[in-house]
C-alpha atoms as a PDB file:
ATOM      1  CA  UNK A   1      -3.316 -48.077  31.117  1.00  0.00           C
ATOM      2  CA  UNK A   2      -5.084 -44.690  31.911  1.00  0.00           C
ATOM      3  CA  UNK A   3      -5.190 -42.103  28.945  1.00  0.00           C
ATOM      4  CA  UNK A   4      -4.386 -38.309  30.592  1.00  0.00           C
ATOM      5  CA  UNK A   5      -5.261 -36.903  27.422  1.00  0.00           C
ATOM      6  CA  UNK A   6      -8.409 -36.362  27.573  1.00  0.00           C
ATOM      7  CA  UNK A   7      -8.159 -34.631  31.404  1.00  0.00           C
ATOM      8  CA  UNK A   8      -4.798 -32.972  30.366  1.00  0.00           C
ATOM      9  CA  UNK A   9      -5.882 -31.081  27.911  1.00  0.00           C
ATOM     10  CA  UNK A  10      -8.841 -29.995  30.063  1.00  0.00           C
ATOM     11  CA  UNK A  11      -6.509 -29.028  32.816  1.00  0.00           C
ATOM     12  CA  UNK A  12      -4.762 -26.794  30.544  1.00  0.00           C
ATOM     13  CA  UNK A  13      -7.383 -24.837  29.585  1.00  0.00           C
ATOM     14  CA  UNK A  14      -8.681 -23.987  32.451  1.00  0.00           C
ATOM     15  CA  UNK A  15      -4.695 -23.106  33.659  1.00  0.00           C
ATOM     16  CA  UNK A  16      -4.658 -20.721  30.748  1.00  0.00           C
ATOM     17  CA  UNK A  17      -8.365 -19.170  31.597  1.00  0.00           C
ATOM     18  CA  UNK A  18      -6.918 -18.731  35.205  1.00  0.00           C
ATOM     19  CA  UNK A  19      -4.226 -16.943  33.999  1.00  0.00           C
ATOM     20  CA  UNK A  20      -5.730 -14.479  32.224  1.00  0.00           C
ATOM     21  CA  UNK A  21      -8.164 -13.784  34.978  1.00  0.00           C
ATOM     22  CA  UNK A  22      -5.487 -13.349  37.135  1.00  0.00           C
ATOM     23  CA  UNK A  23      -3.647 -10.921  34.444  1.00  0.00           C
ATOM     24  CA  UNK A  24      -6.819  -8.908  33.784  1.00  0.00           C
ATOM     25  CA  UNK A  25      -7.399  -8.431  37.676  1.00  0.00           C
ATOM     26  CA  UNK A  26      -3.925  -6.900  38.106  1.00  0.00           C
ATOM     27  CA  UNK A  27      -3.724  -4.550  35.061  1.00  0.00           C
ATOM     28  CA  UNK A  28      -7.132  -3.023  36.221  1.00  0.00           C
ATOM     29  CA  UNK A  29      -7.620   0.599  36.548  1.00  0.00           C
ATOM     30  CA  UNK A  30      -8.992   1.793  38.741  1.00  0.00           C
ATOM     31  CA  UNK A  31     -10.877   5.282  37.583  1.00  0.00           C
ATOM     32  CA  UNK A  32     -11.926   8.502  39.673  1.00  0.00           C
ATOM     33  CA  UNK A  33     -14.711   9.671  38.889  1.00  0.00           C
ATOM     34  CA  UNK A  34     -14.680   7.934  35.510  1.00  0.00           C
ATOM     35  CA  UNK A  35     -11.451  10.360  33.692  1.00  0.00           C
ATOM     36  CA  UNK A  36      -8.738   9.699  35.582  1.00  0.00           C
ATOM     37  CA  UNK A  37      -6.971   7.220  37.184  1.00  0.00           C
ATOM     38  CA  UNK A  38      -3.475   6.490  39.074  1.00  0.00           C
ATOM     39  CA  UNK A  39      -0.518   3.945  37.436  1.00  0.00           C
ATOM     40  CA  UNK A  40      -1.828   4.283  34.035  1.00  0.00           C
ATOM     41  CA  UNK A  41      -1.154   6.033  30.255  1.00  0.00           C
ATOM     42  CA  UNK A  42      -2.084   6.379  26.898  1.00  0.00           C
ATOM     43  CA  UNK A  43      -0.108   5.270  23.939  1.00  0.00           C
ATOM     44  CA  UNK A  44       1.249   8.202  21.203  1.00  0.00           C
ATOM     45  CA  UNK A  45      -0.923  10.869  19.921  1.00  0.00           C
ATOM     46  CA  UNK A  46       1.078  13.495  21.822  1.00  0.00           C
ATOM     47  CA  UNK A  47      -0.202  17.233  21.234  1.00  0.00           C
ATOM     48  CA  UNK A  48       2.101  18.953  23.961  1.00  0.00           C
ATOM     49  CA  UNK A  49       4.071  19.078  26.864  1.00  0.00           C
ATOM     50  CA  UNK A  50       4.755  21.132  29.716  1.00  0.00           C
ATOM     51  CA  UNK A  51       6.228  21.019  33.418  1.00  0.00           C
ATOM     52  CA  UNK A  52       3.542  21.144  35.890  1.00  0.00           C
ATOM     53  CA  UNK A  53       2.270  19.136  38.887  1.00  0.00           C
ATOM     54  CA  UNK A  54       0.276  16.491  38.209  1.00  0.00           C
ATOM     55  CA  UNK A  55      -3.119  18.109  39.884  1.00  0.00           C
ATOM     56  CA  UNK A  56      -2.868  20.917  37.361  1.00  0.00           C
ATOM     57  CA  UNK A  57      -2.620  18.169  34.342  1.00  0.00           C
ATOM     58  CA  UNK A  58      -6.536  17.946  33.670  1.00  0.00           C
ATOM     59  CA  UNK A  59      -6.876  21.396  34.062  1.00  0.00           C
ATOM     60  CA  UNK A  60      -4.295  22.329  31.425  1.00  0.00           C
ATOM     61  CA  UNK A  61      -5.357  19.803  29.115  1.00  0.00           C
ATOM     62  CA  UNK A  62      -9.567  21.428  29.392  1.00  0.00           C
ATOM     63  CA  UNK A  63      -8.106  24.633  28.132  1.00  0.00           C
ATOM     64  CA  UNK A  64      -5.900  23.698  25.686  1.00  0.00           C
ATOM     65  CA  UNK A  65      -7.138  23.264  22.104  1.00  0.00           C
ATOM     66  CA  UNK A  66      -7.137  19.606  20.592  1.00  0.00           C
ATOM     67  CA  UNK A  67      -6.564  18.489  23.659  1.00  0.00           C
ATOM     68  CA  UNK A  68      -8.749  15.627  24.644  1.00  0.00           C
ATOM     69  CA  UNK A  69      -6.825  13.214  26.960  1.00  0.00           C
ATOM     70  CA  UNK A  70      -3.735  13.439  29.195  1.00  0.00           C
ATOM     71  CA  UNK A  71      -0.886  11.489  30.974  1.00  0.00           C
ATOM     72  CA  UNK A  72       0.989  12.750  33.708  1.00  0.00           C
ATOM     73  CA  UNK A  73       4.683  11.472  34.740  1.00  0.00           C
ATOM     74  CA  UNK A  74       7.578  12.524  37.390  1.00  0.00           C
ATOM     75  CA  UNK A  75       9.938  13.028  33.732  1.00  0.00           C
ATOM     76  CA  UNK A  76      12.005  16.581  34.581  1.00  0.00           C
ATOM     77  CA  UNK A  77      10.697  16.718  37.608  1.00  0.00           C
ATOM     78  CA  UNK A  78       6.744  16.148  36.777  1.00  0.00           C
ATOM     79  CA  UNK A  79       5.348  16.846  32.929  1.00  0.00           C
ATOM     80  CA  UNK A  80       2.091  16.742  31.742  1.00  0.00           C
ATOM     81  CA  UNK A  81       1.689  15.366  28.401  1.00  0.00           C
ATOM     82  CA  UNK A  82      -1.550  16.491  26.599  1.00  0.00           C
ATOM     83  CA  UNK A  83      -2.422  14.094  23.878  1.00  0.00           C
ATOM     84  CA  UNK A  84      -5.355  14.170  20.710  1.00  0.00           C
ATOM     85  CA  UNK A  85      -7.627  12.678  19.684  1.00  0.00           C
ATOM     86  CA  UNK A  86     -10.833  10.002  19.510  1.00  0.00           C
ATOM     87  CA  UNK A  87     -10.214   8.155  23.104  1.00  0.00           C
ATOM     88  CA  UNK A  88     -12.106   6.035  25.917  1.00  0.00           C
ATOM     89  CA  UNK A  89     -11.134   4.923  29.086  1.00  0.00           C
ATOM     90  CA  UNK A  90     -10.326   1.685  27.050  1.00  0.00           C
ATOM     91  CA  UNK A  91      -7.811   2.399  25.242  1.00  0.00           C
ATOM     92  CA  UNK A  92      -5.779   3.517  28.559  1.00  0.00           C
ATOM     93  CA  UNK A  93      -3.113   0.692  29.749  1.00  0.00           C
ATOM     94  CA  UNK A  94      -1.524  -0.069  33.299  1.00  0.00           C
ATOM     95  CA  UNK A  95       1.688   0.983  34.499  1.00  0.00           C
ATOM     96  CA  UNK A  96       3.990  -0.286  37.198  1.00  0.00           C
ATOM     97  CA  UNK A  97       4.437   3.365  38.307  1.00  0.00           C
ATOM     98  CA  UNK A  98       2.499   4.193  41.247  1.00  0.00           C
ATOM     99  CA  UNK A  99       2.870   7.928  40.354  1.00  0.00           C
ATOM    100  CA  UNK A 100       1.919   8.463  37.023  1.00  0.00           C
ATOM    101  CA  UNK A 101      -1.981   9.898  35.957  1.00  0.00           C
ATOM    102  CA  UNK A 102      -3.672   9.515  33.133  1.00  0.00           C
ATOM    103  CA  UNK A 103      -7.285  10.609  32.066  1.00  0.00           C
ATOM    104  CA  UNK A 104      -9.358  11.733  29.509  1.00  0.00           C
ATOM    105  CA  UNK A 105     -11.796  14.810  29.155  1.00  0.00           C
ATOM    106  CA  UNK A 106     -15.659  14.411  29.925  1.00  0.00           C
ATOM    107  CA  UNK A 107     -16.391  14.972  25.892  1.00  0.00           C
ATOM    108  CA  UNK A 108     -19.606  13.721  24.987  1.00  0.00           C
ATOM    109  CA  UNK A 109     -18.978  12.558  21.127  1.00  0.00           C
ATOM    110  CA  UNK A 110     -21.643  12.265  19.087  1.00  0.00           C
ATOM    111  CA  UNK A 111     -22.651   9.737  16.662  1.00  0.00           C
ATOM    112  CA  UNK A 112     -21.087   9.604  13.534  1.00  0.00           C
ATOM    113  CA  UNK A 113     -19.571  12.977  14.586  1.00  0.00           C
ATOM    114  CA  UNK A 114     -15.528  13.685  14.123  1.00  0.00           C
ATOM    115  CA  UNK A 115     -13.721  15.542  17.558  1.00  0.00           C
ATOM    116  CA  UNK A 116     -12.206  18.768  15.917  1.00  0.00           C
ATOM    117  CA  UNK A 117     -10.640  22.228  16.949  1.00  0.00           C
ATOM    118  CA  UNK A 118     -11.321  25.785  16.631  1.00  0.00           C
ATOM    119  CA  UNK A 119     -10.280  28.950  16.720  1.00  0.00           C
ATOM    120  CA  UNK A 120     -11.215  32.645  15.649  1.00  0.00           C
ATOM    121  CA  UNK A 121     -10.255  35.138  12.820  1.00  0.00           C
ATOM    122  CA  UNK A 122     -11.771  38.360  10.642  1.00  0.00           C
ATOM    123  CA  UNK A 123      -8.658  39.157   8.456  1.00  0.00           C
ATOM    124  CA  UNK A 124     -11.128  41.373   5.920  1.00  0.00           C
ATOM    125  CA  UNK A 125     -10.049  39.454   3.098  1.00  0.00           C
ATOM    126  CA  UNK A 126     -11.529  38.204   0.235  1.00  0.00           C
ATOM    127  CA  UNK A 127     -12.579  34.880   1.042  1.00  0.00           C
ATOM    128  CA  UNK A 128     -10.603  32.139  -0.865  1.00  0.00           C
ATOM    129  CA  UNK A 129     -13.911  30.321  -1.589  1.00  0.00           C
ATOM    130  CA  UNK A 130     -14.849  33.629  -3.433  1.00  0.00           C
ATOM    131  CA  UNK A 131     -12.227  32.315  -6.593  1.00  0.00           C
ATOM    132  CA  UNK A 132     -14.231  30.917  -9.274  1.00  0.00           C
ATOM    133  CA  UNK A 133     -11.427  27.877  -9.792  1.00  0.00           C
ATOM    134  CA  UNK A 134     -11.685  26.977  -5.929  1.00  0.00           C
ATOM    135  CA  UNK A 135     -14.974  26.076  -6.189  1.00  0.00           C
ATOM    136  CA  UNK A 136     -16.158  23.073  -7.701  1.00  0.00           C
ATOM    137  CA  UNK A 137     -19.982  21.147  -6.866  1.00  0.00           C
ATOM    138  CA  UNK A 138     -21.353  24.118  -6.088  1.00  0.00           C
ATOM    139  CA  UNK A 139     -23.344  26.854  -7.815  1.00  0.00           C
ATOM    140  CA  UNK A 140     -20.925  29.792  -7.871  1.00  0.00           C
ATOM    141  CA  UNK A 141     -18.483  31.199  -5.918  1.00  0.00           C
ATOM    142  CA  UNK A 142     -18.764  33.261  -2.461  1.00  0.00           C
ATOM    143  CA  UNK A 143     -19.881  36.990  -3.410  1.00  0.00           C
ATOM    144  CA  UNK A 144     -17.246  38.996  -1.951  1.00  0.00           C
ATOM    145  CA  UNK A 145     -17.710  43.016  -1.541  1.00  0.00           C
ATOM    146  CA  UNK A 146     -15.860  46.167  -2.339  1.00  0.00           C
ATOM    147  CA  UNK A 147     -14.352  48.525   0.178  1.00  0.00           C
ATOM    148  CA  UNK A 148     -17.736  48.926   2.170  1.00  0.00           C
ATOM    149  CA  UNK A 149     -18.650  45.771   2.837  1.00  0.00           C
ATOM    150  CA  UNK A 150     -21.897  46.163   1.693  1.00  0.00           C
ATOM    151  CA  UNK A 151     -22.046  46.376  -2.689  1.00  0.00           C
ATOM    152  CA  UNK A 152     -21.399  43.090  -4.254  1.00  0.00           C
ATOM    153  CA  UNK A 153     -19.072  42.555  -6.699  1.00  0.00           C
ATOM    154  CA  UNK A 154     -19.936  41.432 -10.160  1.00  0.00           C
ATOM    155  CA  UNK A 155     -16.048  40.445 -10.941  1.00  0.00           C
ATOM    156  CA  UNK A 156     -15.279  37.105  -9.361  1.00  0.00           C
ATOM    157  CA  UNK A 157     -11.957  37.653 -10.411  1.00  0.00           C
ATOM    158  CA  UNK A 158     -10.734  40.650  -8.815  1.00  0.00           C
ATOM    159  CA  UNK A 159      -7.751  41.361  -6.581  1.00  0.00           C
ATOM    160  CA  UNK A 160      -8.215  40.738  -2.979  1.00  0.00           C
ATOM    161  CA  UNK A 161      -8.010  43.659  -0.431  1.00  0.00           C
ATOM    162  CA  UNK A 162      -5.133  41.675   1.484  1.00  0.00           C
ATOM    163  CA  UNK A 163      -3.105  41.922  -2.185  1.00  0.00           C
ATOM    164  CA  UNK A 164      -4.305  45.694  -2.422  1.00  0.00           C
ATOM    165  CA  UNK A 165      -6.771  44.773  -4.607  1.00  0.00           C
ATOM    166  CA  UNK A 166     -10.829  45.718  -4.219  1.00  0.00           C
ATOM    167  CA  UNK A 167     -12.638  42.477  -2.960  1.00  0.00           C
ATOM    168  CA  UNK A 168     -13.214  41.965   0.262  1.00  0.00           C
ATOM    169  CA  UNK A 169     -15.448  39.750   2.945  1.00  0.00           C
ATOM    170  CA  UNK A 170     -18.797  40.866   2.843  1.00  0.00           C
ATOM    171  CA  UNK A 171     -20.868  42.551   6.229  1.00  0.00           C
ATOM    172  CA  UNK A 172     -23.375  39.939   5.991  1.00  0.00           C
ATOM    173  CA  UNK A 173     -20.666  37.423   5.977  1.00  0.00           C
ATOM    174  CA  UNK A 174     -20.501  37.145  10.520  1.00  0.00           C
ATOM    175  CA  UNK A 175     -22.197  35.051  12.749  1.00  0.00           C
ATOM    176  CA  UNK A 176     -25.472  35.726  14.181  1.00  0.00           C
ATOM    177  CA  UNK A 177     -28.032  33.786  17.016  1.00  0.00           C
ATOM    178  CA  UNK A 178     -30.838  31.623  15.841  1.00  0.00           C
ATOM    179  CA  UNK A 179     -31.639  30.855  19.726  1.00  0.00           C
ATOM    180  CA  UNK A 180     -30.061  30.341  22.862  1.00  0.00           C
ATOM    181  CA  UNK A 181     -28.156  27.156  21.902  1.00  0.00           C
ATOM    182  CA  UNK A 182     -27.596  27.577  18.178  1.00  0.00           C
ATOM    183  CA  UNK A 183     -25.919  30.130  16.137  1.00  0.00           C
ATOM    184  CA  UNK A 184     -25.304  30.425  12.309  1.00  0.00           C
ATOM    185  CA  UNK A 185     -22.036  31.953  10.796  1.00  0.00           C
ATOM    186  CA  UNK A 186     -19.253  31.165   8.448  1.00  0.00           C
ATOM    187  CA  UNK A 187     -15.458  29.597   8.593  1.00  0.00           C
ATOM    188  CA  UNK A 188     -12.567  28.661   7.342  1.00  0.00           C
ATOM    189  CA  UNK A 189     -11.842  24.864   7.554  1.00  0.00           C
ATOM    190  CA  UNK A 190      -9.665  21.980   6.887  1.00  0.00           C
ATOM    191  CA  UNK A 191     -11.283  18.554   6.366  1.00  0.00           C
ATOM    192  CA  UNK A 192      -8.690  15.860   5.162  1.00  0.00           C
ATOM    193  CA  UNK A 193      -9.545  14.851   1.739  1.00  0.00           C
ATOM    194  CA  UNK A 194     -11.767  17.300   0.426  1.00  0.00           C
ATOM    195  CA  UNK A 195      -9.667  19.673  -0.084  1.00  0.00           C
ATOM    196  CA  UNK A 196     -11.394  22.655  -2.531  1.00  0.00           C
ATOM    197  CA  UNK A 197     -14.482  20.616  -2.148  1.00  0.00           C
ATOM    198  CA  UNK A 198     -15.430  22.151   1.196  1.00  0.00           C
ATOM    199  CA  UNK A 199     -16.278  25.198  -0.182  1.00  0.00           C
ATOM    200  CA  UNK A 200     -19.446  26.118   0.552  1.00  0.00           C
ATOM    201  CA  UNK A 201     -20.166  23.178   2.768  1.00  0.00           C
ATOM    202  CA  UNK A 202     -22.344  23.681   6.121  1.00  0.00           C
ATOM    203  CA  UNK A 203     -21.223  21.995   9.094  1.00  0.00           C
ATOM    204  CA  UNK A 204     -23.205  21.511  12.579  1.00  0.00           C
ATOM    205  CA  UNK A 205     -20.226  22.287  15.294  1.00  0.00           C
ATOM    206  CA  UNK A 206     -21.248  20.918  18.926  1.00  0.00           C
ATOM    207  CA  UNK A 207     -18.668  22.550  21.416  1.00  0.00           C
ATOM    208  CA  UNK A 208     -17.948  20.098  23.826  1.00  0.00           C
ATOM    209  CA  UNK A 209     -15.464  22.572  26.018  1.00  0.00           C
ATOM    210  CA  UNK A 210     -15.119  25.876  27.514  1.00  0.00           C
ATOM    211  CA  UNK A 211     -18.065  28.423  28.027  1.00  0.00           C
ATOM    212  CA  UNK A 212     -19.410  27.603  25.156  1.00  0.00           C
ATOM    213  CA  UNK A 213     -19.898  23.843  25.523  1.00  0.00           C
ATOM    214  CA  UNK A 214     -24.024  22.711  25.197  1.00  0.00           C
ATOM    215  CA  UNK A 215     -24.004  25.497  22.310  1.00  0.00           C
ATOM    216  CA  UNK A 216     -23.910  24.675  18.779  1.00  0.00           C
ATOM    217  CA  UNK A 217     -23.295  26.724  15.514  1.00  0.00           C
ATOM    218  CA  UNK A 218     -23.991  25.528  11.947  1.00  0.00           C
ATOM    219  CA  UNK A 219     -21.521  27.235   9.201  1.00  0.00           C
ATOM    220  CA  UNK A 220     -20.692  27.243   5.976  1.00  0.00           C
ATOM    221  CA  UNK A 221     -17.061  27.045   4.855  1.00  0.00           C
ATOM    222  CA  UNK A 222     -16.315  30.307   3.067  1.00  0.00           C
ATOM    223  CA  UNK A 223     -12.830  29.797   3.252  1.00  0.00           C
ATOM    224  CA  UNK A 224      -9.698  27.373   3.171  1.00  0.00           C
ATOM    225  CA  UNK A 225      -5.873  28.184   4.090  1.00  0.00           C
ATOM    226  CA  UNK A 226      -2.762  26.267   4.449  1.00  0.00           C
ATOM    227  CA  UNK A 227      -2.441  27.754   8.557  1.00  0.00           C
ATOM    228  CA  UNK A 228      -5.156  25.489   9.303  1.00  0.00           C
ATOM    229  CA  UNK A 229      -4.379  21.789  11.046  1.00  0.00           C
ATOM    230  CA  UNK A 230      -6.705  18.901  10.262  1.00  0.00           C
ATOM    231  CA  UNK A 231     -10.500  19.013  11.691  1.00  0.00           C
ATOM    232  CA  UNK A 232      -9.529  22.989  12.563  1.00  0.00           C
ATOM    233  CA  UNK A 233     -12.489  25.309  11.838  1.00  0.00           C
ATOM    234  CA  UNK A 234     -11.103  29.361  12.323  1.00  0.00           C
ATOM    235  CA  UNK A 235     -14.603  30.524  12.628  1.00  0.00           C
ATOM    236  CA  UNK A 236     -15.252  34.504  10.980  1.00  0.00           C
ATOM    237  CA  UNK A 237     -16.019  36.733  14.129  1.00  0.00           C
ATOM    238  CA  UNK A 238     -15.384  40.419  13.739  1.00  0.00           C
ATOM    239  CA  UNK A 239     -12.518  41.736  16.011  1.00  0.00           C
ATOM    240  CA  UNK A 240     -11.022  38.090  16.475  1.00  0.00           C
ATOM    241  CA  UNK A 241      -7.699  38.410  15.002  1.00  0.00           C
ATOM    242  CA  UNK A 242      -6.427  39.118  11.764  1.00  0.00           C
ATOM    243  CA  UNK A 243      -4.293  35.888  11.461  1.00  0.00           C
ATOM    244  CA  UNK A 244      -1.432  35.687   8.482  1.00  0.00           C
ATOM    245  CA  UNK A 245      -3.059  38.072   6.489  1.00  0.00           C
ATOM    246  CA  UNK A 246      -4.541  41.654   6.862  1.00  0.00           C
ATOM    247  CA  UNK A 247      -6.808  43.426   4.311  1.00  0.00           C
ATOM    248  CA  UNK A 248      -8.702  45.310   7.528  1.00  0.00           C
ATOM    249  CA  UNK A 249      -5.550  48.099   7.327  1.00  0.00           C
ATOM    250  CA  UNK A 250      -6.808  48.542   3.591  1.00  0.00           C
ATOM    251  CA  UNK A 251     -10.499  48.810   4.036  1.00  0.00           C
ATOM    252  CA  UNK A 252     -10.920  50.078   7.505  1.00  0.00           C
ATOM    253  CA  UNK A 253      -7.398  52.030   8.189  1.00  0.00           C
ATOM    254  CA  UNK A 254      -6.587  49.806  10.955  1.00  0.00           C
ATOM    255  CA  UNK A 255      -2.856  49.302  12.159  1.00  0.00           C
ATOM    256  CA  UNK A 256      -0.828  46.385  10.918  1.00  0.00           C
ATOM    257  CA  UNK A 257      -2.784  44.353  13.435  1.00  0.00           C
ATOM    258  CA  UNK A 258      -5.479  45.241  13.151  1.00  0.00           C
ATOM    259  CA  UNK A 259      -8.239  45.806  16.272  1.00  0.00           C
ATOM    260  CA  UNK A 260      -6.444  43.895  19.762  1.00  0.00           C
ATOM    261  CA  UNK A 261      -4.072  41.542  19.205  1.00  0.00           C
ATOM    262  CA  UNK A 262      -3.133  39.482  15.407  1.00  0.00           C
ATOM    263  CA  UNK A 263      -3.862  36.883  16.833  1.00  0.00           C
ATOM    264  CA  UNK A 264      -7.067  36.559  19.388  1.00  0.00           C
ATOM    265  CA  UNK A 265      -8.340  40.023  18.622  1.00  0.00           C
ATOM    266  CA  UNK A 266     -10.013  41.687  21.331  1.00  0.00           C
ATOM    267  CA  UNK A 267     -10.006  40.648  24.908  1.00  0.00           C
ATOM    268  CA  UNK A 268     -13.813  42.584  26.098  1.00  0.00           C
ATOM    269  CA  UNK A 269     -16.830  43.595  24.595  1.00  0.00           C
ATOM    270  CA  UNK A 270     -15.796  47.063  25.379  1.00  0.00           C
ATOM    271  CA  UNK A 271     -12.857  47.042  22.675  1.00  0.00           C
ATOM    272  CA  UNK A 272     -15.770  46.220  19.930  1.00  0.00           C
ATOM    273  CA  UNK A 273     -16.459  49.477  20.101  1.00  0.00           C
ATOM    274  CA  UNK A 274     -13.175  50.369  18.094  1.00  0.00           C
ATOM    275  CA  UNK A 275     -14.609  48.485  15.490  1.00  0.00           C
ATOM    276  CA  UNK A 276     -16.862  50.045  12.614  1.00  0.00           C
ATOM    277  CA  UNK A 277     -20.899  50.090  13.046  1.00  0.00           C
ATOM    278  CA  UNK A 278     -21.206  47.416  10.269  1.00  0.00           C
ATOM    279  CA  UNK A 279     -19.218  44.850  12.539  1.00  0.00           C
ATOM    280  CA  UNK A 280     -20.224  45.856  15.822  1.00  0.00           C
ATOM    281  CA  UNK A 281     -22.652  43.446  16.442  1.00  0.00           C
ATOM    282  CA  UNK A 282     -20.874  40.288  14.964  1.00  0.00           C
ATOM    283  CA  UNK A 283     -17.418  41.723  17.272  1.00  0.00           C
ATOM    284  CA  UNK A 284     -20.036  41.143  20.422  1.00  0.00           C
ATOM    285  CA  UNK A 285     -21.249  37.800  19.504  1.00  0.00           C
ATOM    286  CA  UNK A 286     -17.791  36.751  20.887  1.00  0.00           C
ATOM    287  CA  UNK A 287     -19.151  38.237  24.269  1.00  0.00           C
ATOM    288  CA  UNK A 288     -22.830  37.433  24.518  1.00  0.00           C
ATOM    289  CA  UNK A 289     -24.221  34.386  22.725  1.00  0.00           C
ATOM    290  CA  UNK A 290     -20.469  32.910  22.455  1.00  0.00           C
ATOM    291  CA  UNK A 291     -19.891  33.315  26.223  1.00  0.00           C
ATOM    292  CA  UNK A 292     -15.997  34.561  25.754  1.00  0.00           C
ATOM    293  CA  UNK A 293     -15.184  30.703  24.775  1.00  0.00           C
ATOM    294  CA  UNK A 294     -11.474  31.258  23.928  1.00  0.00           C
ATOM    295  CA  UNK A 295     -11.128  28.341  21.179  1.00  0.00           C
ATOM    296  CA  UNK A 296     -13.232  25.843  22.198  1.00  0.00           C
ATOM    297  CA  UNK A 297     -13.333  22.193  20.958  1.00  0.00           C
ATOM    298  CA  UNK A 298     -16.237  20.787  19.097  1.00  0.00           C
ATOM    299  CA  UNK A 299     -17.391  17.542  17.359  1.00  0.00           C
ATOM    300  CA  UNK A 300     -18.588  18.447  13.973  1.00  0.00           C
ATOM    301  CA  UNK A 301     -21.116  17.080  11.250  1.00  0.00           C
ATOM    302  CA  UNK A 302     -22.221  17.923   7.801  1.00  0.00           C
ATOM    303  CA  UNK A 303     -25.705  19.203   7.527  1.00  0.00           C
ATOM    304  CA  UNK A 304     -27.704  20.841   4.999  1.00  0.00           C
ATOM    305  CA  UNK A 305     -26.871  24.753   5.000  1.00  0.00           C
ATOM    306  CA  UNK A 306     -29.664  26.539   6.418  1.00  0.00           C
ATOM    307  CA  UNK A 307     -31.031  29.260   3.884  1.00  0.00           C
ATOM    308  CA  UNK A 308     -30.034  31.998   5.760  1.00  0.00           C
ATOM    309  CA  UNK A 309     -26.426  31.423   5.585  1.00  0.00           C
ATOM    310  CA  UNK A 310     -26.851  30.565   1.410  1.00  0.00           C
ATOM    311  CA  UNK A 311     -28.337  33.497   1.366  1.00  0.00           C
ATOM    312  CA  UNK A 312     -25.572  35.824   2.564  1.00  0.00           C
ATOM    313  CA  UNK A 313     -22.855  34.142   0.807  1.00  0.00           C
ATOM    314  CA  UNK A 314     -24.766  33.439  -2.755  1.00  0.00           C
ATOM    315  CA  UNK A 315     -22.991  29.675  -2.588  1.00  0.00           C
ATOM    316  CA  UNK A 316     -24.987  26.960  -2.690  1.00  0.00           C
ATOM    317  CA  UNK A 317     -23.623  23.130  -2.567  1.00  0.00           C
ATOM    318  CA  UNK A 318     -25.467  20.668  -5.381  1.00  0.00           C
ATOM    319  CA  UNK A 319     -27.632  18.812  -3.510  1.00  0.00           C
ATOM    320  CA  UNK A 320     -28.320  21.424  -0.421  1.00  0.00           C
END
């Protein structure tokens, strides 16, 4: 009697082995230029939509903020779905539909660094870091300033300019160049789970899109607000926007929307000129060291706040 155990069970294996050679050589993608590829797509993490053709997909997706992979598909007639977040080639899967595209944005990701988004505001307002009860590890609150930007406060609790009150954001308090490739300044930011504990923070911000990608800024977190989406940093620029909130009519008789538009500010280096001397400067940083970048994504870290920047906002982290 002959016992097929033995040889059946290795007969099986190598069946199933076969198979899933077989499986992995069909679902392979094939990938252009390593981002994107034909007959494949990403799963969730949609950001936004719109109806374009599908050679206009990547291209949409590199200027729109958060955006950091796409899939393309012929749904109304051809609609690009921009998607977020932390993504390889890897993670795409194949499709049976010839059509659709899918790729994902040459973002160079550093280690132990988290993808985030930014965008731009000066709203003139005392900064919310600036409340004694908002700030806790640290050694004091941001100094804020009266009506000319320049004498410091000794009343931590006074009204904020954007309430009609006398406090307001500080001169000193904008971003200036260290070197070609780094600059120091101040934000706004929302880091899930810290919450008030951000205050005061410093954070190393490499921009991995736009005109300003290769650059990097390192700023401290003068500010928080409930506008702001996860891993957002609204960095302080002079002439960018005043956002929800406006004390810039109170301190510097500007119109309800302040200088350009609420939101975005200025649109040329010519328009800083509106502004006052004292933010003149930090309105052309926008221009010159920041290269125009309209909202450019970053990958961010937490570093040890350079003494300059402690220095102009009298907040110091325990531990920095």
């Amino acid at each position: 009697m002959i016992n097929f155990t033995s040889s059946s069970s290795t007969i099986l294996a190598l069946l199933v082995i076969y198979i899933l050679s077989v499986k992995s050589i069909v679902a392979q993608i094939n990938w252009n230029g390593n981002n994107w590829a034909m007959s494949c797509d990403f799963q969730g993490n949609e950001l936004s939509n719109v109806q374009i053709p599908g050679e206009q997909c990547g291209g949409r997706c590199s200027q729109t903020s958060g955006c950091t992979h796409f899939t393309w598909n012929q749904y109304k007639g051809g609609t690009c779905w921009m998607k977020t977040g932390s993504v390889t080639t890897a993670n795409a899967f194949k499709t049976d539909d010839p059509s659709m595209v899918c790729g994902v944005m040459n973002i160079v990701v550093q280690q132990g660094g988290q993808p985030g988004t930014t965008t731009r505001y000066w709203d003139c307002c005392k900064p919310s870091c600036a409340w004694p009860d908002k700030v806790s590890g640290a050694s004091g609150p941001v100094r804020s300033c009266s009506r000319d930007g320049y004498d410091i406060l000794g009343n931590s609790h006074a009204t904020s300019g954007c309430d009609g009150g006398e406090a307001f954001v500080c001169n000193n308090q904008q971003p200036r160049f260290v070197s070609e490739q780094l600059a120091y300044g101040f934000a706004a930011a929302n880091i899930p789970g810290l919450n008030d504990n951000v205050c005061c923070a410093c954070y190393k911000l490499d921009f991995t899109s736009g005109s300003a990608q290769g650059k990097s800024m390192i700023v401290q977190v003068t500010n928080t607000g409930p506008d702001l989406k996860a891993h957002q940093f609204d960095l302080q620029i002079p002439g960018s926007g005043v956002g929800i909130r406006n004390a810039c009519s109170n301190q510097w008789n500007t119109g309800t929307d302040g200088w350009g538009q609420r939101y975005g500010g200025v649109s040329s280096a010519q328009q800083c000129d509106a502004l006052p001397e004292p933010l003149r400067n930090g309105c052309l940083f926008r221009f010159n060291w920041f290269r125009g970048a309209d909202n450019p994504n970053m990958v961010y870290s937490k570093v040890q706040c350079p003494k300059e920047l402690i220095d102009a906002s009298g907040c110091k982290r325990n531990g920095d």
